[in-house]
Protein backbone atom coordinates (compact mmCIF):
# COMPACT_ATOMS: atom_id res chain seq x y z
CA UNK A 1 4.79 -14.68 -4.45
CA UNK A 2 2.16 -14.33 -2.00
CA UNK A 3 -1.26 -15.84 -2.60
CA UNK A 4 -3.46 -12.81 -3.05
CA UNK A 5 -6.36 -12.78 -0.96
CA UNK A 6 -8.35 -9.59 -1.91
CA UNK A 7 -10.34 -8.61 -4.78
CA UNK A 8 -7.59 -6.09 -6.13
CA UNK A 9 -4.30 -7.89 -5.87
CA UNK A 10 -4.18 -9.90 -8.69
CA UNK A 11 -3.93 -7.04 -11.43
CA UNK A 12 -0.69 -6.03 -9.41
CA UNK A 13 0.63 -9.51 -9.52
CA UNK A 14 -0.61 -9.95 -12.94
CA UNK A 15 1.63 -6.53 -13.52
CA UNK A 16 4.24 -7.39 -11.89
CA UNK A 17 4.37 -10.75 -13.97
CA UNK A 18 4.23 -8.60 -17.18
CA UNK A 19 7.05 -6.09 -15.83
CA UNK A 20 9.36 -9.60 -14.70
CA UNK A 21 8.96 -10.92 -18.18
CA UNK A 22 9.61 -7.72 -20.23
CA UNK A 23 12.91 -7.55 -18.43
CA UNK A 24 13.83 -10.94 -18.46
CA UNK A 25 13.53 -10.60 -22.30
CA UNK A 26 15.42 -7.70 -22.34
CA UNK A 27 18.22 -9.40 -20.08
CA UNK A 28 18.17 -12.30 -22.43
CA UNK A 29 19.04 -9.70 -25.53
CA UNK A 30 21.69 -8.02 -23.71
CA UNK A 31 23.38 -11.11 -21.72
CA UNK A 32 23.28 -12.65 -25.75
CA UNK A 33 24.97 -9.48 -27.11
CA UNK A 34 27.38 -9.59 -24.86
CA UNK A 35 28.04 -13.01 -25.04
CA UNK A 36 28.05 -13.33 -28.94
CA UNK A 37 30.38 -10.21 -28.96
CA UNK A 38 33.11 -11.86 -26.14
CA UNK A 39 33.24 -14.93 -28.47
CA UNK A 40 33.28 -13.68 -31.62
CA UNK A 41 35.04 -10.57 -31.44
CA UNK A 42 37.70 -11.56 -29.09
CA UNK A 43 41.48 -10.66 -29.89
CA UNK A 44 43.04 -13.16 -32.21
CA UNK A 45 46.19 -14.99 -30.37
CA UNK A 46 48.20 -14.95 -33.93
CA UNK A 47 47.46 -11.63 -34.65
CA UNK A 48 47.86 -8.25 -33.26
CA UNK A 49 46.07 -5.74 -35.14
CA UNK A 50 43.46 -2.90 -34.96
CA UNK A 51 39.66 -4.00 -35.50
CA UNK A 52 37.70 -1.57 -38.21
CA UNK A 53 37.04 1.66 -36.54
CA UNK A 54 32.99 2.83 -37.00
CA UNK A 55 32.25 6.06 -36.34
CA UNK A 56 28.69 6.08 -36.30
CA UNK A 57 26.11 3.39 -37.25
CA UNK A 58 22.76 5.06 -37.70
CA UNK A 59 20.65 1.68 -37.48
CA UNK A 60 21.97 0.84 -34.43
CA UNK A 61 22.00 4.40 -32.68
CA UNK A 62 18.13 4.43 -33.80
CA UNK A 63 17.61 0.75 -32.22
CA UNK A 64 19.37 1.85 -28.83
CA UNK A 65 17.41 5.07 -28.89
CA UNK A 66 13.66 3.40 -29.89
CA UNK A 67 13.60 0.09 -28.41
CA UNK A 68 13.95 1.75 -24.47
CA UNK A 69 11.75 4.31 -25.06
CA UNK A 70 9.16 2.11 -26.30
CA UNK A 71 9.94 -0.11 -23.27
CA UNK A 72 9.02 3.08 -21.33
CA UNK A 73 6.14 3.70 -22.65
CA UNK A 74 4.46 0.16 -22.66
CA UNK A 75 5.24 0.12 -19.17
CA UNK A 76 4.36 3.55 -18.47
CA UNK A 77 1.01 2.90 -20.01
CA UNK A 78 0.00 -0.67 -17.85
CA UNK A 79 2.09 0.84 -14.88
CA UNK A 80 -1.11 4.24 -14.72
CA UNK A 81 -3.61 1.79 -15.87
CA UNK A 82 -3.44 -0.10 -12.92
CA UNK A 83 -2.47 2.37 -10.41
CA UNK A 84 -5.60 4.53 -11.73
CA UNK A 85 -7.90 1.28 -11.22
CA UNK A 86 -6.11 0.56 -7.98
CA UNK A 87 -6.59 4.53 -6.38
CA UNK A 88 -9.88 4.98 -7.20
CA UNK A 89 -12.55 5.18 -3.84
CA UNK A 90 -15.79 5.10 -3.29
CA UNK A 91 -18.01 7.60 -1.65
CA UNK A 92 -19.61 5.48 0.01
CA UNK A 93 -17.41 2.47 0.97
CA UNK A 94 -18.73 -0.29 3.70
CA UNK A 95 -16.59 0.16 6.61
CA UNK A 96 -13.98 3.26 6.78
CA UNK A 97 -10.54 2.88 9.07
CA UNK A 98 -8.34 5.55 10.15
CA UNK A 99 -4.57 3.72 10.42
CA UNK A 100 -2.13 5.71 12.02
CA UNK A 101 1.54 5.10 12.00
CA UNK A 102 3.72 6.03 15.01
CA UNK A 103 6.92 5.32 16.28
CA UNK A 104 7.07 2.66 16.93
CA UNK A 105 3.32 0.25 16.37
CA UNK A 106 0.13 1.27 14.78
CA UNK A 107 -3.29 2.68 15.53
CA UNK A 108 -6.65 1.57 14.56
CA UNK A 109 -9.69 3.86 14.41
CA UNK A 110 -12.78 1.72 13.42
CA UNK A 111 -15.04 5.06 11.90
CA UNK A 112 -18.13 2.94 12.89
CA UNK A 113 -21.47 2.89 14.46
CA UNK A 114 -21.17 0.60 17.32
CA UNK A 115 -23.43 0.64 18.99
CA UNK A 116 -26.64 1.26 16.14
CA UNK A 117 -27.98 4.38 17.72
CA UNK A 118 -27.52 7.56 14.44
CA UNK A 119 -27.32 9.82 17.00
CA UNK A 120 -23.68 9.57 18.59
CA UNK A 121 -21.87 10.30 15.88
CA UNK A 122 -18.31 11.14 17.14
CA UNK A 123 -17.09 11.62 13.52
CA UNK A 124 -15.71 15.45 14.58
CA UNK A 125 -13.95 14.82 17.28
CA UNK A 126 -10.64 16.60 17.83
CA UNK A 127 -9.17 13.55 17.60
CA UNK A 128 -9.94 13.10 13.83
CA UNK A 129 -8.25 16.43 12.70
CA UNK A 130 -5.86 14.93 10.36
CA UNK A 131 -8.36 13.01 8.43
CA UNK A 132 -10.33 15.86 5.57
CA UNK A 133 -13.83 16.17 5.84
CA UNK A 134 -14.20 14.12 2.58
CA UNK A 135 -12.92 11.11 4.09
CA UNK A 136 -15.14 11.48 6.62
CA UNK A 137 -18.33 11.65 4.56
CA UNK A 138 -17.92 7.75 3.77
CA UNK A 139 -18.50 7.00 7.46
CA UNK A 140 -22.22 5.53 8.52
CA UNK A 141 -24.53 8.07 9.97
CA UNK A 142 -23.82 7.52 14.03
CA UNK A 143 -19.63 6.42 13.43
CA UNK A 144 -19.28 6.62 17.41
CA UNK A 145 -15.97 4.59 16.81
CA UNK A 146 -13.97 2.27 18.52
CA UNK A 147 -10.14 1.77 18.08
CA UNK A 148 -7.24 -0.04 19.03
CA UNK A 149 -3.74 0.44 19.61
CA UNK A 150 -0.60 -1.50 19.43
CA UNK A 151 3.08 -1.66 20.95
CA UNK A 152 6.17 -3.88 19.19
CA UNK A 153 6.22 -6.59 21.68
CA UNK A 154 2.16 -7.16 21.43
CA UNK A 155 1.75 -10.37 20.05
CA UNK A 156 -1.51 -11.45 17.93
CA UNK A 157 -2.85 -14.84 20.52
CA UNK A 158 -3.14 -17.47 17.46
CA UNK A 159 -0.26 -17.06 15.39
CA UNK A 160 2.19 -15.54 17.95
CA UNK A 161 3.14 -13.04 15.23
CA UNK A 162 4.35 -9.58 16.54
CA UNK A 163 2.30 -6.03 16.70
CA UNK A 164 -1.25 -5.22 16.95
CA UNK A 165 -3.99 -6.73 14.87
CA UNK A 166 -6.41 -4.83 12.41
CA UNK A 167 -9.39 -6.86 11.92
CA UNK A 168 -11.38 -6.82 8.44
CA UNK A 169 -14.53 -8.16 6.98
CA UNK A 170 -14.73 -10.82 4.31
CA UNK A 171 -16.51 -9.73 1.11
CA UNK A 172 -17.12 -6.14 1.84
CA UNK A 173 -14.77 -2.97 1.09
CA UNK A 174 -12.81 -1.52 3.36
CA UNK A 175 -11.06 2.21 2.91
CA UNK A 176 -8.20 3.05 4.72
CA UNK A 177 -7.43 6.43 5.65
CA UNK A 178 -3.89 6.65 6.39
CA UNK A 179 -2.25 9.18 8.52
CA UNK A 180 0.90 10.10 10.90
CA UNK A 181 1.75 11.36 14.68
CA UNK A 182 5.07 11.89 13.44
CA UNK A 183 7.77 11.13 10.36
CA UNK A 184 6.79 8.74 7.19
CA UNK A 185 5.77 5.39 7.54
CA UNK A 186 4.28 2.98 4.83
CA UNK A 187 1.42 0.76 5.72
CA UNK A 188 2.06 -3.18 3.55
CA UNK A 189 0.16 -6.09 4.15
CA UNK A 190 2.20 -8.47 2.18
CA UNK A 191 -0.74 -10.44 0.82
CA UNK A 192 -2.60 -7.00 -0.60
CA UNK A 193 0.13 -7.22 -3.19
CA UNK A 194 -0.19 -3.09 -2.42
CA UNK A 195 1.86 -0.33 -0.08
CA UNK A 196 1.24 3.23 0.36
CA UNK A 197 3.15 6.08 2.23
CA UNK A 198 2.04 7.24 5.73
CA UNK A 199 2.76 10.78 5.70
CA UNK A 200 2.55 12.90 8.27
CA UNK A 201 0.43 16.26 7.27
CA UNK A 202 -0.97 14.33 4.15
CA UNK A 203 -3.82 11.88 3.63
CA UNK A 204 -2.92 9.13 1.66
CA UNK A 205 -6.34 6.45 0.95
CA UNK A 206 -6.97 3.30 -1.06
CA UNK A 207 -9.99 0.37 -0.83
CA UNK A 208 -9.30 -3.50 -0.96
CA UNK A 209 -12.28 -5.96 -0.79
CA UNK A 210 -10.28 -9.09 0.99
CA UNK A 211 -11.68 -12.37 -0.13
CA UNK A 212 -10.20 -14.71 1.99
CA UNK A 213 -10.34 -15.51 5.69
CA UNK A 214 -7.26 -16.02 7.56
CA UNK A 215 -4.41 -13.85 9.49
CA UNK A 216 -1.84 -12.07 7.26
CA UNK A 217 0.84 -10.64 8.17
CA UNK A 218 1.84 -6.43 7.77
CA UNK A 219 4.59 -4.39 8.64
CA UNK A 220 5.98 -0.42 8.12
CA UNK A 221 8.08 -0.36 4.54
CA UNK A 222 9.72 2.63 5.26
CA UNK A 223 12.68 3.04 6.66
CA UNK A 224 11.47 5.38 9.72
CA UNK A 225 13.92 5.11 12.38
CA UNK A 226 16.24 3.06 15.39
CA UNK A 227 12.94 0.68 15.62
CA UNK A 228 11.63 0.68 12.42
CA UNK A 229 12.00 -3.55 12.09
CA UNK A 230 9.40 -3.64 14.76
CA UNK A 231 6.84 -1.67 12.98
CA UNK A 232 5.29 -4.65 12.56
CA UNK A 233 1.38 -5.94 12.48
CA UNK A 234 -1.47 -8.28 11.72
CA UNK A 235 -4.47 -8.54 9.28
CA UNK A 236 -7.46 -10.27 10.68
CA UNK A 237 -10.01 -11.74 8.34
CA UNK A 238 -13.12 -12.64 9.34
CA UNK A 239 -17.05 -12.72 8.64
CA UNK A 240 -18.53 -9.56 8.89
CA UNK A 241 -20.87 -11.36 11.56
CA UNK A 242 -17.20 -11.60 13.48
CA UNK A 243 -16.44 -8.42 12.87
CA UNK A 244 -19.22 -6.37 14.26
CA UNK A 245 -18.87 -8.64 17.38
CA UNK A 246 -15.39 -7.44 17.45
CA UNK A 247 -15.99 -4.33 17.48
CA UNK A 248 -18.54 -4.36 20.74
CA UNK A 249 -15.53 -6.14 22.35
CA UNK A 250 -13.61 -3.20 21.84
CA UNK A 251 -16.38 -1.02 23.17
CA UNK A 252 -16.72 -3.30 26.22
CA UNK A 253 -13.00 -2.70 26.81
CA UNK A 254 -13.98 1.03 26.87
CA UNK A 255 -11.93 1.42 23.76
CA UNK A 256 -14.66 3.92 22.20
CA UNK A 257 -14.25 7.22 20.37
CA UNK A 258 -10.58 7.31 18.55
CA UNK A 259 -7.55 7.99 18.77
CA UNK A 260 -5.32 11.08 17.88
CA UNK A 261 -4.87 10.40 14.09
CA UNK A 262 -2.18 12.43 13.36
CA UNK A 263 -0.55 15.68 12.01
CA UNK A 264 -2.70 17.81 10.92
CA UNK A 265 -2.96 18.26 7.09
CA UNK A 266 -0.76 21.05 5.71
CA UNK A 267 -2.63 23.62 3.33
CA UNK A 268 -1.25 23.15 0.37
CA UNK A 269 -1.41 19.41 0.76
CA UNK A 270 -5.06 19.84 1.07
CA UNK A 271 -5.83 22.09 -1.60
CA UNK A 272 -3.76 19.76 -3.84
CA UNK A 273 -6.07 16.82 -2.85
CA UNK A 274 -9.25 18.88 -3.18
CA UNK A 275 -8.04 19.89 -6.62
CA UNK A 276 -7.37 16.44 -7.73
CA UNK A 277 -10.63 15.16 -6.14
């Protein structure tokens, strides 16, 4: 498995250890039913005859009927613990990005205030339409914004790995706002241990707090299209000293304001998401 490096990825490892182990028990009760019954139920090579005929065996038609749904429901329960711990966000989170899927690279809008002044907020541009207003909110006063955009055959300059890198700070949480320009996507950095859908007219979001510094590697996970196996991209690590220089790089590029984030959200999407706010 990958070596988790946020604050949040072990309790899905440590689930997914817990799911591997109840079915590798159940596998070993199965595989030793069958194999007890091939050996000692097998045809006799002296004998031809018809084995006892039971119609019903209520002991065993409870056991097959109990025992999965109480497998169900043990991993039911762990499976909404989790994702309930894992969903929840923060109204006021340290840093807020806007990652956009396209066909066929990624988009990063950095919801941030550059360059210190609470006064240029861009946070209403046009540009931002797909991203609800309460999404927004967790941006600092003055999110001017910078972004950055990727193609397939970008390469990140000290691994050589493909796609466009998203940089992150060490030791501070980061929400991502996920959104589409146009079918469904699914944003995975293998060592977050987590996935979600990027949909297009819905607003999928979820925190991490990475712990470790280092470049990580992320790609789509959804099947999107001809080029979908290029969907590819990098995680960036770094201090949050390193960080805020990065993102006055980008603004020296002239990289500032953001970038078309999407599909707009559909109506009943959004009342849904209101409603379960």
């Amino acid at each position: 498995m990958p070596t988790p490096v946020t604050d949040e990825a072990p309790r899905i490892l440590s689930l997914w250890q817990g799911s591997w182990a109840a079915a590798l028990a159940t596998g070993v009760l199965v595989w030793g039913l069958i194999i007890w019954s091939v050996i000692f139920h097998r045809r006799s090579r002296t004998k031809v005859e018809v084995p006892a005929q039971t119609r019903y065996n209520m002991p065993i038609e409870a056991l097959y009927t109990i025992v999965p749904f109480i497998i169900i429901a043990v991993l039911f329960y762990f499976t909404a613990r989790d994702e309930n711990a894992l969903l929840k966000t923060s109204k006021k989170p340290d840093h807020v990005i806007n990652v956009v899927g396209f066909q066929w690279s990624w988009a990063f809008n950095y919801l941030e205030n550059v360059d210190g002044d609470k006064s240029t907020s861009n946070i209403d541009s046009s540009a931002l339409s797909a991203v609800p207003d309460k999404w927004k909110k967790g941006a600092p006063a003055g999110a001017d914004g910078v972004y950055d955009e990727g193609t397939p055959g970008e390469r990140n300059p000290q691994t050589g790995n493909p796609g466009p890198t998203l940089w992150l700070p060490k030791g501070e949480k980061v929400q991502f706002v996920l959104t589409s320009r146009d079918v469904i996507h699914s944003f995975w950095v293998v060592p977050f241990l987590m996935k979600q859908d990027v949909i297009p007219g819905h607003t999928n979001v979820f925190e991490v707090t990475p712990n470790k510094e280092g470049t990580f590697m992320g790609k789509c996970a959804e099947l999107c299209g001809v080029d979908h196996s290029r969907m590819l991209f990098n995680v960036k690590v770094v201090s949050p000293e390193r960080y805020k220089a990065h993102l006055k790089e980008l603004a020296k590029k002239g990289q500032t304001g953001y970038l078309p984030s999407g599909i707009e959200q559909t109506d009943h999407a959004r009342n849904a998401e209101i409603k379960n706010r």
